[in-house]
N, C-alpha and C. Protein backbone atom coordinates (compact mmCIF):
# COMPACT_ATOMS: atom_id res chain seq x y z
N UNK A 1 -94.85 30.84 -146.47
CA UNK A 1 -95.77 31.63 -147.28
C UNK A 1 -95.77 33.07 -146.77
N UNK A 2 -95.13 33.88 -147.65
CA UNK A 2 -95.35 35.14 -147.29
C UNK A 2 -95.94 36.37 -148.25
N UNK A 3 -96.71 35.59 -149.30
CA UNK A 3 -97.55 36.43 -150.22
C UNK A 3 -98.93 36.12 -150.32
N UNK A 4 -99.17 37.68 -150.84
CA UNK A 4 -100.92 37.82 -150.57
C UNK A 4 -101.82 36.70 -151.75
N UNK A 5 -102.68 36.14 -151.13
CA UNK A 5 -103.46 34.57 -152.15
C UNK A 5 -103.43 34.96 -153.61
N UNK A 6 -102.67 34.11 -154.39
CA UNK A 6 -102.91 34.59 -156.03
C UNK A 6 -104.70 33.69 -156.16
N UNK A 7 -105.10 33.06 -155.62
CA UNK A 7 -106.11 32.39 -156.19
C UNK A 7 -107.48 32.30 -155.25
N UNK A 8 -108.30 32.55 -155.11
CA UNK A 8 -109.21 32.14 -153.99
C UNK A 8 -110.36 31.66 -154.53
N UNK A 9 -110.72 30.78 -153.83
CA UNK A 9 -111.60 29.29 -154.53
C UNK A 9 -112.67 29.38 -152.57
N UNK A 10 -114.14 29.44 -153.22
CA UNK A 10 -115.41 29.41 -152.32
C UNK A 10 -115.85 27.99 -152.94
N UNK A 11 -115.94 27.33 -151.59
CA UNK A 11 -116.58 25.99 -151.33
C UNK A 11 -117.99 25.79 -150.97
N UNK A 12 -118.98 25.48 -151.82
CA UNK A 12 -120.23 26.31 -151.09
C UNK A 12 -120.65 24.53 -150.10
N UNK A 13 -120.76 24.44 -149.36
CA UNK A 13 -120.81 23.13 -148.62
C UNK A 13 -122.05 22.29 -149.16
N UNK A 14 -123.31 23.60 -148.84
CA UNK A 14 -124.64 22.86 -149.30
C UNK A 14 -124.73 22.10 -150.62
N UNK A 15 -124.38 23.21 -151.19
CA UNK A 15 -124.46 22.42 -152.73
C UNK A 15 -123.35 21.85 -153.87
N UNK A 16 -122.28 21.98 -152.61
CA UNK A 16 -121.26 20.93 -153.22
C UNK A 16 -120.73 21.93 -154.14
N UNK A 17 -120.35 23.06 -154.20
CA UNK A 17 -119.96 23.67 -155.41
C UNK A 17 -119.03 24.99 -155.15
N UNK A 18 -118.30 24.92 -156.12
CA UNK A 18 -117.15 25.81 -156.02
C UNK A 18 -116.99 26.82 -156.93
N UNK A 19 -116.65 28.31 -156.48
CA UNK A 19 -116.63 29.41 -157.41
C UNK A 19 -115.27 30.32 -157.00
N UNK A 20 -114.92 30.74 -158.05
CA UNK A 20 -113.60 31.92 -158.12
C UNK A 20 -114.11 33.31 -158.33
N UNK A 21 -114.23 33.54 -157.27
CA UNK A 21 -114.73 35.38 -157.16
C UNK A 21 -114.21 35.87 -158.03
N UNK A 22 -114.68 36.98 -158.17
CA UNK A 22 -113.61 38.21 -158.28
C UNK A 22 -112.97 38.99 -157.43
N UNK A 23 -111.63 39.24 -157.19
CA UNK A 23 -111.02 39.71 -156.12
C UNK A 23 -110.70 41.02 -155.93
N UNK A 24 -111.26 41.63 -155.03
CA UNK A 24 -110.84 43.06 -154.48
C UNK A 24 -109.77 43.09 -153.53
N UNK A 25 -108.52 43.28 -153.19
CA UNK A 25 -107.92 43.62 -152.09
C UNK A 25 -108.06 45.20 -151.65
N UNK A 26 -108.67 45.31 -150.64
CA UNK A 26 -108.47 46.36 -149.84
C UNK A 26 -107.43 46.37 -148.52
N UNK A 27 -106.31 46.94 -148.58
CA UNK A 27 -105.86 47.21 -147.47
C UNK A 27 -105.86 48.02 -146.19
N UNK A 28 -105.17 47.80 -145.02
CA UNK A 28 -105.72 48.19 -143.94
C UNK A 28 -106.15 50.07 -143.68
N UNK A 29 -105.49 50.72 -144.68
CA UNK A 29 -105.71 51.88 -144.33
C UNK A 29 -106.92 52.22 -145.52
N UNK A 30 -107.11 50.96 -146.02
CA UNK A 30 -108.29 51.73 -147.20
C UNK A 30 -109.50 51.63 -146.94
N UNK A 31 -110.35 52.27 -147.70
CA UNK A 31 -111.99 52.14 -147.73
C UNK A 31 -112.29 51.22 -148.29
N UNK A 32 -113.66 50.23 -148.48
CA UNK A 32 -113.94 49.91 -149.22
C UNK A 32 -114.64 50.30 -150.42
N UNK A 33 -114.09 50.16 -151.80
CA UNK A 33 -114.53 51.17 -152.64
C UNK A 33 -116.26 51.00 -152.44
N UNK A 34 -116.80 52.38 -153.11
CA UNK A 34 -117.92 52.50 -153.18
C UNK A 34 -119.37 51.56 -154.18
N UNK A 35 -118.51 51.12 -155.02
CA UNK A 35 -119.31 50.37 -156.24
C UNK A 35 -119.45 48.96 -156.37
N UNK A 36 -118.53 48.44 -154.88
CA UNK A 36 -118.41 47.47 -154.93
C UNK A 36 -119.73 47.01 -153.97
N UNK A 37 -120.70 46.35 -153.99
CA UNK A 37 -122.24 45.91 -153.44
C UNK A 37 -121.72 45.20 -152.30
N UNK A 38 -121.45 46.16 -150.77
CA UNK A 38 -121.35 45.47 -149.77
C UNK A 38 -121.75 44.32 -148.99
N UNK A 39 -123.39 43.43 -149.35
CA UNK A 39 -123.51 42.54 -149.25
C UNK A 39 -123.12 41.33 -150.10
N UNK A 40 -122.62 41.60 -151.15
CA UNK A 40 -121.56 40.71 -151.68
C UNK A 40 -120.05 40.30 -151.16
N UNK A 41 -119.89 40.89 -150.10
CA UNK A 41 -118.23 40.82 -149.69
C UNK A 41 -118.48 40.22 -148.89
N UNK A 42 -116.82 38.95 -149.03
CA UNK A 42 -116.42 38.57 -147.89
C UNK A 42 -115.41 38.81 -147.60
N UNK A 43 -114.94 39.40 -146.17
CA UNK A 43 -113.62 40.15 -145.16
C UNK A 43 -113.04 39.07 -144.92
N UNK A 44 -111.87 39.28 -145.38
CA UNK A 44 -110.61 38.45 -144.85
C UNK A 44 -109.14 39.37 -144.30
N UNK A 45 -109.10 38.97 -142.89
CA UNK A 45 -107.77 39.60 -142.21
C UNK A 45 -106.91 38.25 -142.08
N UNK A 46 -106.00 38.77 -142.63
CA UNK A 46 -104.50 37.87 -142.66
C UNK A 46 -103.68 38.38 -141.21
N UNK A 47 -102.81 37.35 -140.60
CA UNK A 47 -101.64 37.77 -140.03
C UNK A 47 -100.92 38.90 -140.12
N UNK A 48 -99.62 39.26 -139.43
CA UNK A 48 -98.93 40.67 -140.16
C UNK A 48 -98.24 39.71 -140.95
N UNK A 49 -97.73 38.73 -140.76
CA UNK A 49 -96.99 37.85 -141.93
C UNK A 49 -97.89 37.34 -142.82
N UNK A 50 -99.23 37.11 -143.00
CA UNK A 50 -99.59 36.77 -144.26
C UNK A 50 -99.33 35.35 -143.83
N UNK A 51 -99.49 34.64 -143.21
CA UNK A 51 -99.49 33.43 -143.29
C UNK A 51 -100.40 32.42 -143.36
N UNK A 52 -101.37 33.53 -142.30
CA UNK A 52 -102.85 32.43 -141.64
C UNK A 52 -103.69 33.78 -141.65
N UNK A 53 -104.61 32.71 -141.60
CA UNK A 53 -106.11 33.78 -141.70
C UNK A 53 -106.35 34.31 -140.01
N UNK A 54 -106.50 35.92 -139.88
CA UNK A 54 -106.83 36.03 -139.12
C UNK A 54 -108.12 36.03 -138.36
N UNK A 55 -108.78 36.27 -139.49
CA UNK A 55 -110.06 36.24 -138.93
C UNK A 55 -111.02 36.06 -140.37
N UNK A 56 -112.34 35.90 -140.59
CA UNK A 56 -112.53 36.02 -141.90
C UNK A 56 -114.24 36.53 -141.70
N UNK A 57 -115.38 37.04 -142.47
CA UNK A 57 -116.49 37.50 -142.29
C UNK A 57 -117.19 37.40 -143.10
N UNK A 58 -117.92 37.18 -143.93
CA UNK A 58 -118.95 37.28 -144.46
C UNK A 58 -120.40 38.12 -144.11
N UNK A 59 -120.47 39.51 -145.36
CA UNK A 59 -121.28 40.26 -145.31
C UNK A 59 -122.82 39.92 -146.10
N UNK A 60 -122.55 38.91 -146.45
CA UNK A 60 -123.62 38.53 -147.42
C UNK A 60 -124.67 37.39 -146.44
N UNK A 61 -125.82 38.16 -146.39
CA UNK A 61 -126.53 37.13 -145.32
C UNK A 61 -127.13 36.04 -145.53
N UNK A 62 -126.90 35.25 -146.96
CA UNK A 62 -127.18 33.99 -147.21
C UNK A 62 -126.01 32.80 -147.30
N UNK A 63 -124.89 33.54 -147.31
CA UNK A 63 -123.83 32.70 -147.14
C UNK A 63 -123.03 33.10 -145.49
N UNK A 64 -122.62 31.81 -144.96
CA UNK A 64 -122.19 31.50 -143.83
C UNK A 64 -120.92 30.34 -143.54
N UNK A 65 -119.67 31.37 -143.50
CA UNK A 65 -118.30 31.08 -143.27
C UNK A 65 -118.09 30.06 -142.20
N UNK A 66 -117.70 28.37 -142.62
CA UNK A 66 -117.81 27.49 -141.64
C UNK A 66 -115.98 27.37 -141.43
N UNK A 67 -115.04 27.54 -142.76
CA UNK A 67 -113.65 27.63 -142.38
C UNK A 67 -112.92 28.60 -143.61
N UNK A 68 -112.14 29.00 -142.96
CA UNK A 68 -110.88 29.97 -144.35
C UNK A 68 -109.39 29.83 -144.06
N UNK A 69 -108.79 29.48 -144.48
CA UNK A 69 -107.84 29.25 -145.00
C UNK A 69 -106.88 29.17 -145.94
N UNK A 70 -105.33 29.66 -145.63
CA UNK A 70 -104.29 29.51 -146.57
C UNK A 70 -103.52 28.11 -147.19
N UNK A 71 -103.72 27.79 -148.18
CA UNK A 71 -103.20 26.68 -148.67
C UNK A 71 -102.13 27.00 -149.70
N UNK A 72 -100.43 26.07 -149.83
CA UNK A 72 -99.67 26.57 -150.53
C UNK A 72 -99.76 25.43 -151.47
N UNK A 73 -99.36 25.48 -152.88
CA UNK A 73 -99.15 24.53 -153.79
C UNK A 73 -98.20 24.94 -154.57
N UNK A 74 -97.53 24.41 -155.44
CA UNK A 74 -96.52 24.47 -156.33
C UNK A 74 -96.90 24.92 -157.88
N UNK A 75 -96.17 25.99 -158.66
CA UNK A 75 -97.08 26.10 -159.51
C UNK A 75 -96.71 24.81 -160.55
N UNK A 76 -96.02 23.88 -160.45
CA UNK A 76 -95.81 22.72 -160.85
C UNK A 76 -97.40 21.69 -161.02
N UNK A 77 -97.35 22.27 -159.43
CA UNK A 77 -98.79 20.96 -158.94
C UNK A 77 -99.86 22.00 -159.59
N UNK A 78 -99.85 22.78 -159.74
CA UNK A 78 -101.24 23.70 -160.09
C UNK A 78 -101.47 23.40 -162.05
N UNK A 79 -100.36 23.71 -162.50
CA UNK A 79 -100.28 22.98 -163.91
C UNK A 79 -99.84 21.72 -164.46
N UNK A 80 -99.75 20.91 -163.20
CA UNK A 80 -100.37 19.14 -163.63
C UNK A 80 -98.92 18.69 -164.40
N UNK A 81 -98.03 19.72 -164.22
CA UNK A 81 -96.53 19.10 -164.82
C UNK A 81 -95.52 19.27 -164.14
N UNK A 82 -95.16 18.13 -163.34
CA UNK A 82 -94.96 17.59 -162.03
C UNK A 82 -93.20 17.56 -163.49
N UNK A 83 -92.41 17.97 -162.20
CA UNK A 83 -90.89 17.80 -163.29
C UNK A 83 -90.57 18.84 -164.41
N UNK A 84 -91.35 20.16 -164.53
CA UNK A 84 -91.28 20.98 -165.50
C UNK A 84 -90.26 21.71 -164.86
N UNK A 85 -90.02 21.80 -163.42
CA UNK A 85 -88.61 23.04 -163.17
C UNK A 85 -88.85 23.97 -162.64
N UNK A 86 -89.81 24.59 -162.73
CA UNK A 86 -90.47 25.75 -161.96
C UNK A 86 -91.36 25.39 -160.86
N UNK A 87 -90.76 25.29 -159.64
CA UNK A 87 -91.40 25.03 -158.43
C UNK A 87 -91.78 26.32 -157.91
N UNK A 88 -92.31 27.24 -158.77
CA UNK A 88 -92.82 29.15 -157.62
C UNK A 88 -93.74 28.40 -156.73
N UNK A 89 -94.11 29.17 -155.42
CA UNK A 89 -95.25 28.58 -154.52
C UNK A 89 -96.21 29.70 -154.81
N UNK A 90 -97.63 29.18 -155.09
CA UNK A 90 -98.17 29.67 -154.84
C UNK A 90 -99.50 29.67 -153.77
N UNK A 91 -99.56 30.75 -153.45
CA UNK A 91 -100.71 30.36 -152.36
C UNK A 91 -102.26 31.20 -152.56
N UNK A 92 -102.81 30.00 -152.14
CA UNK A 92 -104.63 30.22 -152.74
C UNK A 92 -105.25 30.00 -151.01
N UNK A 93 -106.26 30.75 -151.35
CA UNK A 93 -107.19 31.35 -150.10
C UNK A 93 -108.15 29.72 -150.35
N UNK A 94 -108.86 29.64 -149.91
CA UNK A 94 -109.63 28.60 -149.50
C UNK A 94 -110.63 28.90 -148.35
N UNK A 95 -112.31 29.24 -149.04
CA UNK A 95 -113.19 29.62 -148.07
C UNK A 95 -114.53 28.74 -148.24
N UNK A 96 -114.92 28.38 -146.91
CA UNK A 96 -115.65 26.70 -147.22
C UNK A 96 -116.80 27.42 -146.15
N UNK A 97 -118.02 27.36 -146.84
CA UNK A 97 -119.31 27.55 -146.33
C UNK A 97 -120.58 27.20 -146.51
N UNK A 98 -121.60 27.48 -146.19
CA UNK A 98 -123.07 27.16 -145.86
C UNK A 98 -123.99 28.47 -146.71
N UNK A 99 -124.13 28.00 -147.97
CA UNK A 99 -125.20 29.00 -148.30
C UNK A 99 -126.70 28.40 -147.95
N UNK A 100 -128.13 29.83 -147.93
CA UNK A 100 -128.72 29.33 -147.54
C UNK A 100 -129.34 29.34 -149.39
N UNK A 101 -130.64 28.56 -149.03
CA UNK A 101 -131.41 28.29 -150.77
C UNK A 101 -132.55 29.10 -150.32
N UNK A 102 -132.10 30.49 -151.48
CA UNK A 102 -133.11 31.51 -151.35
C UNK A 102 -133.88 31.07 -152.35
């Protein structure tokens, strides 16, 4: 795996439930834009290869980062047609946490 997550999927632990952000990439020499509501973000540093998570953060003080991770799948396996020919890999972020119930 050497590309940046096409997909990232939040696991919320407490309540069993899963959501697809919306994704900002900011890279290392950038700012974070201004409009974007800093307690809504969660920081993720990758490897220099992009492989594994280097580290990951959560700015939002009701949610609390228990694991993050890179997972690869096939876009075969992702559209459920196993034998269609097109094996691209793709790889999805995977971030599994503890919100609290405000």
């Amino acid at each position: 795996m050497t590309n940046i997550p096409q997909f990232v999927v939040i696991h919320d632990l407490a309540r069993n439930t899963y959501k697809h952000p919306v994704v900002h990439y900011v890279f290392e020499d950038e700012a974070i834009p201004n409009n974007i509501p800093r307690e809504s973000c969660i920081l993720v540093d990758l490897n220099d290869s992009a492989t594994e998570v280097a580290k990951a953060h959560s700015l939002d003080p009701t949610f609390q980062i228990t694991n993050c991770r890179l997972d690869a799948s096939s876009n075969t396996e992702a559209n459920g047609l196993a034998g269609a020919g097109d094996d691209t890999e793709l790889v999805n972020l995977v971030i599994d946490g503890v919100s609290a119930h405000v």
